[in-house]
Protein backbone atom coordinates (compact mmCIF):
# COMPACT_ATOMS: atom_id res chain seq x y z
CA UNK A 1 -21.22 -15.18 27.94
CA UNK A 2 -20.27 -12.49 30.30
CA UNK A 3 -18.66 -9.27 29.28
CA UNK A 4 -16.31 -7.71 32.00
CA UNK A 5 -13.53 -4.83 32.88
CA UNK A 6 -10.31 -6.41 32.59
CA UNK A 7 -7.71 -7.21 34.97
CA UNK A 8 -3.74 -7.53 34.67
CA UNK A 9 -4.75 -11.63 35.05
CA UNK A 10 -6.17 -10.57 31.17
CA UNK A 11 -3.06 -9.13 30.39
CA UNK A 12 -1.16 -11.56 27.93
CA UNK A 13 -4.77 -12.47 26.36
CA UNK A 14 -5.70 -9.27 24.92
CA UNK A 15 -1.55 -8.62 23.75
CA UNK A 16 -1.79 -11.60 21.64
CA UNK A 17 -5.87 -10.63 20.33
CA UNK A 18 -4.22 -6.87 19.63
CA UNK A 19 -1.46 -8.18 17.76
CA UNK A 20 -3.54 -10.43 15.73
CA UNK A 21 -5.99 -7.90 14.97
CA UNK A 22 -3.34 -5.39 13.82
CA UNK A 23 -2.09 -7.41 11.75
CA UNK A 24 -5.74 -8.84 10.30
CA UNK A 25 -6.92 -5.44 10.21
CA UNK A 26 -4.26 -3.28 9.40
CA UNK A 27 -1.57 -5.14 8.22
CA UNK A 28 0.56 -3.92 11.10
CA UNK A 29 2.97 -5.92 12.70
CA UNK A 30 3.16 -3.84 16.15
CA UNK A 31 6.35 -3.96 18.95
CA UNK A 32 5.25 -6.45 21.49
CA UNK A 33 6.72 -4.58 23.98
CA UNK A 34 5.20 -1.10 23.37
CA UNK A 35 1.66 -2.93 23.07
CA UNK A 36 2.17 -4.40 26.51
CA UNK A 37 3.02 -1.81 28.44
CA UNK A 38 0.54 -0.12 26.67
CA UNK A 39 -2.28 -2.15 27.55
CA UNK A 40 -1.34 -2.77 31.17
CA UNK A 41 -1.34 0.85 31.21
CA UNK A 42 -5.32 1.19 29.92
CA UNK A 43 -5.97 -1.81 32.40
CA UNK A 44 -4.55 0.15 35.73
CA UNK A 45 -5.65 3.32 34.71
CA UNK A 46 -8.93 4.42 33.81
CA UNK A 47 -7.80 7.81 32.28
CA UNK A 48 -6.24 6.26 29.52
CA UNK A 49 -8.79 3.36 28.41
CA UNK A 50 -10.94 0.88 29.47
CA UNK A 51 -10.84 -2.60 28.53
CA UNK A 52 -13.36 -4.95 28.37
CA UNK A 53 -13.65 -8.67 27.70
CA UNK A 54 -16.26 -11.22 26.90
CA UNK A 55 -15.59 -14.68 28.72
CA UNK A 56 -17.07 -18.03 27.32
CA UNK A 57 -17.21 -19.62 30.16
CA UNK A 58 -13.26 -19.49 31.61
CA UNK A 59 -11.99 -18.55 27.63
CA UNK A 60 -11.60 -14.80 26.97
CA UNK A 61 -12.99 -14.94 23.54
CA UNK A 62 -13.70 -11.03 22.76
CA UNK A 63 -11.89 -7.52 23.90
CA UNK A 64 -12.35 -3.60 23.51
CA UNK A 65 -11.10 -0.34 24.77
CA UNK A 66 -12.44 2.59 24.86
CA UNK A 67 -11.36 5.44 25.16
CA UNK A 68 -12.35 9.05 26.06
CA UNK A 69 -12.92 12.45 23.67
CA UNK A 70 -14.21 15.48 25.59
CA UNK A 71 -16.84 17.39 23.42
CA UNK A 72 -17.73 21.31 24.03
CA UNK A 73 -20.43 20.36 21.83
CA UNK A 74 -22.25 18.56 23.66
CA UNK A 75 -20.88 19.15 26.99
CA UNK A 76 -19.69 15.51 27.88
CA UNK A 77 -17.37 12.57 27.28
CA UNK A 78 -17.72 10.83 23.80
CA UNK A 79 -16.73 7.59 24.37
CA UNK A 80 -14.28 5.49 21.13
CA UNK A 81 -14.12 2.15 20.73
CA UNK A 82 -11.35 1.14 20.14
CA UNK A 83 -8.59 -1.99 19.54
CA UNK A 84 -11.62 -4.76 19.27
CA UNK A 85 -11.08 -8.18 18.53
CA UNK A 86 -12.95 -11.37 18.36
CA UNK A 87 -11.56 -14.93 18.75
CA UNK A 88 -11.99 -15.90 14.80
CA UNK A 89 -13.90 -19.03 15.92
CA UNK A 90 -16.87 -16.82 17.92
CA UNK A 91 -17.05 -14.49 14.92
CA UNK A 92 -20.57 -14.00 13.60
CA UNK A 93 -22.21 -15.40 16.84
CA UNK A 94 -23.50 -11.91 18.14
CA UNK A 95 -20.42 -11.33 20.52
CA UNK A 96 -19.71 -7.81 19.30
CA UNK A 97 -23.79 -7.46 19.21
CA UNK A 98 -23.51 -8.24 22.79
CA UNK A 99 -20.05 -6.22 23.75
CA UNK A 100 -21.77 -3.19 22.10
CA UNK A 101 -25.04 -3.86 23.83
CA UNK A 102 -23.44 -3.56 27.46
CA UNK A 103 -21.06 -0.64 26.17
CA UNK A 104 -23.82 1.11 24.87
CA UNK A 105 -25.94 0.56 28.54
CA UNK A 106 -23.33 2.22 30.39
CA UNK A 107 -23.38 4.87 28.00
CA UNK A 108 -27.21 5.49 28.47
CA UNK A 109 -26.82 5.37 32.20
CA UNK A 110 -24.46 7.60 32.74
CA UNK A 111 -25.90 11.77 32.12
CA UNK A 112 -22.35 12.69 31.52
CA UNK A 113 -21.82 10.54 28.35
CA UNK A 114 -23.33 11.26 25.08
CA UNK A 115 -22.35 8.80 22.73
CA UNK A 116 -20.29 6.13 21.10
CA UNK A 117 -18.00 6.75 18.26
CA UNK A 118 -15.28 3.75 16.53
CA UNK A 119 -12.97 4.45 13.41
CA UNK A 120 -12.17 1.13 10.99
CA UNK A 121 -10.37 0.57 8.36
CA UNK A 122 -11.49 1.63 4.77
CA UNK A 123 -10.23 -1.59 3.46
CA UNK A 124 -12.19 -3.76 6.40
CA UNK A 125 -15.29 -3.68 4.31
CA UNK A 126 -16.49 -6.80 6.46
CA UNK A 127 -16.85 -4.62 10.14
CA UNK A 128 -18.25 -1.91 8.26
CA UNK A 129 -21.15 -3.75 7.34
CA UNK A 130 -21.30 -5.05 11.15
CA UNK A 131 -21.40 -1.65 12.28
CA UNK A 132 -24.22 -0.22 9.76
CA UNK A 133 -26.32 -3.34 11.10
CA UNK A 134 -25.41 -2.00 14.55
CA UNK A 135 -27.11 1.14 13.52
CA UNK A 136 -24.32 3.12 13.56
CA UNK A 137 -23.53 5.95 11.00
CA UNK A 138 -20.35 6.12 9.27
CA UNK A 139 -21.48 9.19 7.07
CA UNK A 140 -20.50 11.88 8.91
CA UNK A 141 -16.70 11.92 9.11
CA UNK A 142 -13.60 11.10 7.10
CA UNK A 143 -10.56 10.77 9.87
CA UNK A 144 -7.20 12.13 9.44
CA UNK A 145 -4.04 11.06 11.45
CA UNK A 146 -0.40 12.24 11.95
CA UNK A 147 1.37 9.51 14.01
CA UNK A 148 5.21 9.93 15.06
């Protein structure tokens, strides 16, 4: 498997894996449209996002974003992960173990990064538990939204 930055060639792969997971995740039905002009703009500039896939050979079977919070705290980027998916067929196979490895590499190489934050779901009881096994804490913080 290699993981990867994607490219506008990825573009129509990871539309169809965010509208799947929306709807698998959230229960969302989300405006094609929107979501692909949204994602080509992550993909051709870095300031919004950064996507990432994992290839299986030529299949793009796994995608991420992240995305980027400045904290005064710390004095650096905190970086979200956001919008993952996993073909349904690859799923408990390690390929999140693996996208979070590499994700988590840049993060240790670069001085100006501290960390690695994600939100999910209360109801997706299923990542949570991939995330605690991940090591990560979800104790800390409830979130809160108001979206127009």
């Amino acid at each position: 498997m290699e993981i990867r930055e994607a490219t506008l060639n990825d573009l129509e792969t990871i539309v169809d894996f965010q509208l799947k997971m929306a709807l698998e995740t959230e229960y969302l039905q989300l405006d094609e449209a929107v979501l692909r002009k949204g994602v080509a703009a992550a993909i051709t500039d870095s300031g919004k996002g950064r996507i990432f896939v994992t290839q299986d050979g030529e299949r793009i079977i796994g995608s991420l974003m992240i995305t980027l919070e400045w904290s005064d705290w710390r004095n650096g980027w905190v970086w979200w992960i956001m919008s993952l998916y996993v073909v349904p067929e690859y799923r408990r196979q390690g390929v999140f173990k693996r996208m979070y490895s590499y994700i988590k590499s840049l993060v240790e190489k670069d001085e100006d990064v501290k960390g690695l934050r994600l939100y999910v779901d209360k109801r997706n009881l299923r990542a949570q538990k991939v995330y605690d096994a991940m090591g990560m804490c979800g104790e800390h913080y409830a979130t809160y939204e108001w979206l127009k």
